[in-house]
N, C-alpha and C. Protein backbone atom coordinates (compact mmCIF):
# COMPACT_ATOMS: atom_id res chain seq x y z
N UNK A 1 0.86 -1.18 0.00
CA UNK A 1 0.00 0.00 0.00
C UNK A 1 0.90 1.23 0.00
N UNK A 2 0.51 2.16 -0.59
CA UNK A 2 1.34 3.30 -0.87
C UNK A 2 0.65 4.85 0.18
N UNK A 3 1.97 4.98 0.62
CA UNK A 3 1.65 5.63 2.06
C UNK A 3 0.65 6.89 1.43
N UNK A 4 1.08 7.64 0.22
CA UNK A 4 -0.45 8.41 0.05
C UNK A 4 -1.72 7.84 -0.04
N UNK A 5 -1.64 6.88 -0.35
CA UNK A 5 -3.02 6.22 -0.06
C UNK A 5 -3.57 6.16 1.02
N UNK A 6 -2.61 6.01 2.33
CA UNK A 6 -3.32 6.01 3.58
C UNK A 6 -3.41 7.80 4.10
N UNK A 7 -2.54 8.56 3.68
CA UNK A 7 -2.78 9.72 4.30
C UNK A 7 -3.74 10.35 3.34
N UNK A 8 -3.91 9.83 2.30
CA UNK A 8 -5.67 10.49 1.63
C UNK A 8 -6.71 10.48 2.67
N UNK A 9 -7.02 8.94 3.43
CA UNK A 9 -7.84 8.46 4.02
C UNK A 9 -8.00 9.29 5.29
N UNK A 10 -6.57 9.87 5.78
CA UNK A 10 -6.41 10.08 7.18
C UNK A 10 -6.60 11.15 7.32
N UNK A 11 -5.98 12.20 6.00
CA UNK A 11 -6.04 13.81 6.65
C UNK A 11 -7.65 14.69 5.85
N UNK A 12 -8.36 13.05 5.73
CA UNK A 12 -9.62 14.46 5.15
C UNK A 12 -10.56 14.87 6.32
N UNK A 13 -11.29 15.68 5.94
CA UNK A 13 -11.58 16.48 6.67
C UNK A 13 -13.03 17.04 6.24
N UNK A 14 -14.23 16.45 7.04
CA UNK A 14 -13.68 16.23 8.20
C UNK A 14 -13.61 14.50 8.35
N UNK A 15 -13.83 13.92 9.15
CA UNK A 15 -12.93 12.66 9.01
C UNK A 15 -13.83 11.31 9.33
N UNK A 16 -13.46 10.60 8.10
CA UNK A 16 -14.69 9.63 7.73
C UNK A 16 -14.20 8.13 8.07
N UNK A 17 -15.30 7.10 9.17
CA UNK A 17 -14.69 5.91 9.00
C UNK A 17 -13.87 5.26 8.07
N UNK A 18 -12.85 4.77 8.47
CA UNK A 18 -11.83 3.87 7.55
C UNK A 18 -11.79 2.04 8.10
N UNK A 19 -10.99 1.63 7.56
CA UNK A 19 -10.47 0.34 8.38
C UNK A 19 -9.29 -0.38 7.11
N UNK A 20 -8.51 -1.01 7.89
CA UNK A 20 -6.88 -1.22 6.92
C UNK A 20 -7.21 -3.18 6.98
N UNK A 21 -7.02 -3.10 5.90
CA UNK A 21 -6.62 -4.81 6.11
C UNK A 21 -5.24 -5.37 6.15
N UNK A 22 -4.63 -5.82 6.49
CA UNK A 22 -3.75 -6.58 6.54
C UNK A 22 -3.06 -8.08 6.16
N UNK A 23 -2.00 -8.21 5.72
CA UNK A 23 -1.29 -9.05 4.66
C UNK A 23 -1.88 -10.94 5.38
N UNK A 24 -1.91 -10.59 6.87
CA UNK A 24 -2.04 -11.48 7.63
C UNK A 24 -3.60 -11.77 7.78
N UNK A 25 -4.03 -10.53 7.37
CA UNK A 25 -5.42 -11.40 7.29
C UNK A 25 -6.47 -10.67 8.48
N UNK A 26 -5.70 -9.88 9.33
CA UNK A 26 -6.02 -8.73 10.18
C UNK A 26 -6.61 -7.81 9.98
N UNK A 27 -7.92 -7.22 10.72
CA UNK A 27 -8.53 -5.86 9.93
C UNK A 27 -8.63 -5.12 11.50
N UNK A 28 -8.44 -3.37 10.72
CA UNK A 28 -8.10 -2.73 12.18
C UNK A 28 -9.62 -1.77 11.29
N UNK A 29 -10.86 -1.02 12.89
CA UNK A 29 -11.32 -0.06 11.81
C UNK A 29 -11.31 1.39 12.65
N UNK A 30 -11.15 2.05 12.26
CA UNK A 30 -10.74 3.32 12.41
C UNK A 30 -12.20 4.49 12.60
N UNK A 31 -12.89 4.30 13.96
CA UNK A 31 -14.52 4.93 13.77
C UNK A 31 -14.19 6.53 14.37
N UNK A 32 -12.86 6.70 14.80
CA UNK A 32 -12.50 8.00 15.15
C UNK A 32 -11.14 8.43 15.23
N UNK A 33 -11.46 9.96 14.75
CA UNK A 33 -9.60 10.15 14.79
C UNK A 33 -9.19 9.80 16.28
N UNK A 34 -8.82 9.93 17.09
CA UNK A 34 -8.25 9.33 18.55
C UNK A 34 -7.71 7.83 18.16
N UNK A 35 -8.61 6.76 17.59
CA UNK A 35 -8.50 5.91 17.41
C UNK A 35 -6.72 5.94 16.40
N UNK A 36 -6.27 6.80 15.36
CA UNK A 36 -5.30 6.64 14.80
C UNK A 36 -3.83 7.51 15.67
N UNK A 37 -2.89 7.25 14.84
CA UNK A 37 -1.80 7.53 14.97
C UNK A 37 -0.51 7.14 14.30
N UNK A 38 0.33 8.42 14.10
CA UNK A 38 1.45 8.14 13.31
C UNK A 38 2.14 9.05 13.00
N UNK A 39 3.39 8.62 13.08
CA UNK A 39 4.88 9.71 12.29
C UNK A 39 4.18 10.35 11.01
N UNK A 40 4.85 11.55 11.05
CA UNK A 40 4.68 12.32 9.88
C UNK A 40 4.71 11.65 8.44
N UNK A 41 5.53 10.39 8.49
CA UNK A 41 5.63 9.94 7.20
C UNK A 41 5.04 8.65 7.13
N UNK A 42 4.44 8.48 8.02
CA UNK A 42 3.15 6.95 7.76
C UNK A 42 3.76 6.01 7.32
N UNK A 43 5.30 5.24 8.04
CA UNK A 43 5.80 4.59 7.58
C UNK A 43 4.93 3.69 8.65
N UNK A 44 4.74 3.74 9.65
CA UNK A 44 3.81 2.57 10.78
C UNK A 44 2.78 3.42 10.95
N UNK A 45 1.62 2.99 11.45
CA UNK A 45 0.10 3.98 12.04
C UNK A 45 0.04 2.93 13.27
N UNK A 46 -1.00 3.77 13.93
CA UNK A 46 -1.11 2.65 15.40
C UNK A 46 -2.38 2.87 15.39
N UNK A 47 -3.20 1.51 16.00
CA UNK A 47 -4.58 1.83 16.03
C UNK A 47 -4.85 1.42 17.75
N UNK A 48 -5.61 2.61 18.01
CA UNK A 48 -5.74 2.50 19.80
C UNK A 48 -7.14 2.31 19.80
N UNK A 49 -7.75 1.57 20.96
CA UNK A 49 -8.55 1.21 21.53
C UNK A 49 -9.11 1.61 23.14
N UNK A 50 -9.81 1.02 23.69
CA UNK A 50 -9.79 1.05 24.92
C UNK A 50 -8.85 0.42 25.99
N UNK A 51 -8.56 -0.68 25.39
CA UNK A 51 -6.96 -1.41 26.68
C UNK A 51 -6.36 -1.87 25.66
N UNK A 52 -6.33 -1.61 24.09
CA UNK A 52 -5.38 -2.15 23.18
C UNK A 52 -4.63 -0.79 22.56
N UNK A 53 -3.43 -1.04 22.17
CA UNK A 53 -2.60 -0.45 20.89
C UNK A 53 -2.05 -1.29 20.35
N UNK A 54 -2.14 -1.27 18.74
CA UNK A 54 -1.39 -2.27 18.03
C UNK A 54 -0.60 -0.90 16.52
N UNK A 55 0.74 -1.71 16.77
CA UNK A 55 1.59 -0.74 15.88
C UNK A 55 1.19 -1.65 14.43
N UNK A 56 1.52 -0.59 13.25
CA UNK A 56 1.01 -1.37 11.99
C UNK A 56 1.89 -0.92 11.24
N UNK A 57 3.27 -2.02 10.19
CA UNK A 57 3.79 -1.39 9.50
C UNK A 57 2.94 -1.58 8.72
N UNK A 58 3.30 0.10 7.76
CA UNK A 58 2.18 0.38 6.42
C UNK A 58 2.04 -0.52 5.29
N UNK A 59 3.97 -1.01 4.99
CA UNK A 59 4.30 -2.14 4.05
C UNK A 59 3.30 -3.43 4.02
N UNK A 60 2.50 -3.63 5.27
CA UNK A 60 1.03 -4.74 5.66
C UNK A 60 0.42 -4.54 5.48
N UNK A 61 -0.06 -3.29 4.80
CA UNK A 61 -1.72 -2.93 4.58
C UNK A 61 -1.90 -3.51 3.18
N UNK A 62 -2.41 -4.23 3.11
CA UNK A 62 -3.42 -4.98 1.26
C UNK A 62 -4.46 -4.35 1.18
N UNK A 63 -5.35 -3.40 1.88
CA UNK A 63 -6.43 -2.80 1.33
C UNK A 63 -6.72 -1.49 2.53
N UNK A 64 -7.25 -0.70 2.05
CA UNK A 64 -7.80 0.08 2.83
C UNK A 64 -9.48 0.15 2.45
N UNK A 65 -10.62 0.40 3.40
CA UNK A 65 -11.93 0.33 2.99
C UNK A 65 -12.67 1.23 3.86
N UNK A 66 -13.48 1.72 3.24
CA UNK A 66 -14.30 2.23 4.19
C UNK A 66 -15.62 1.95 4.81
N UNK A 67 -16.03 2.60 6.10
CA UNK A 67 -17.44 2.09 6.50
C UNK A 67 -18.20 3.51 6.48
């Protein structure tokens, strides 16, 4: 996945469910900004929860989708 692809998703505005799939077969979904995070250059994003954080290199994302 090509990191403008994910910062299309991330910096619009104002800011619309997402969710990333992953190479492994993993899906993270993204129902609020709080929920994301990441370096300026979106080489990893982190998706937070209530008692979870999970780091995500970007190079793992196979799809991005929205809800």
């Amino acid at each position: 996945m090509q990191v403008s692809d994910i910062r299309h998703v991330v910096e619009r505005q104002p800011f619309r469910p997402f969710g990333v799939r992953l190479s492994n077969g993993a899906q993270y979904v993204f129902t609020e900004p709080r929920q994301f995070g990441a370096p300026k250059n979106l080489r990893m994003i982190f998706f937070f929860d209530e008692d979870v954080a999970v780091r995500i290199d970007t190079e793992n994302i196979v799809e991005i989708f929205e809800r």
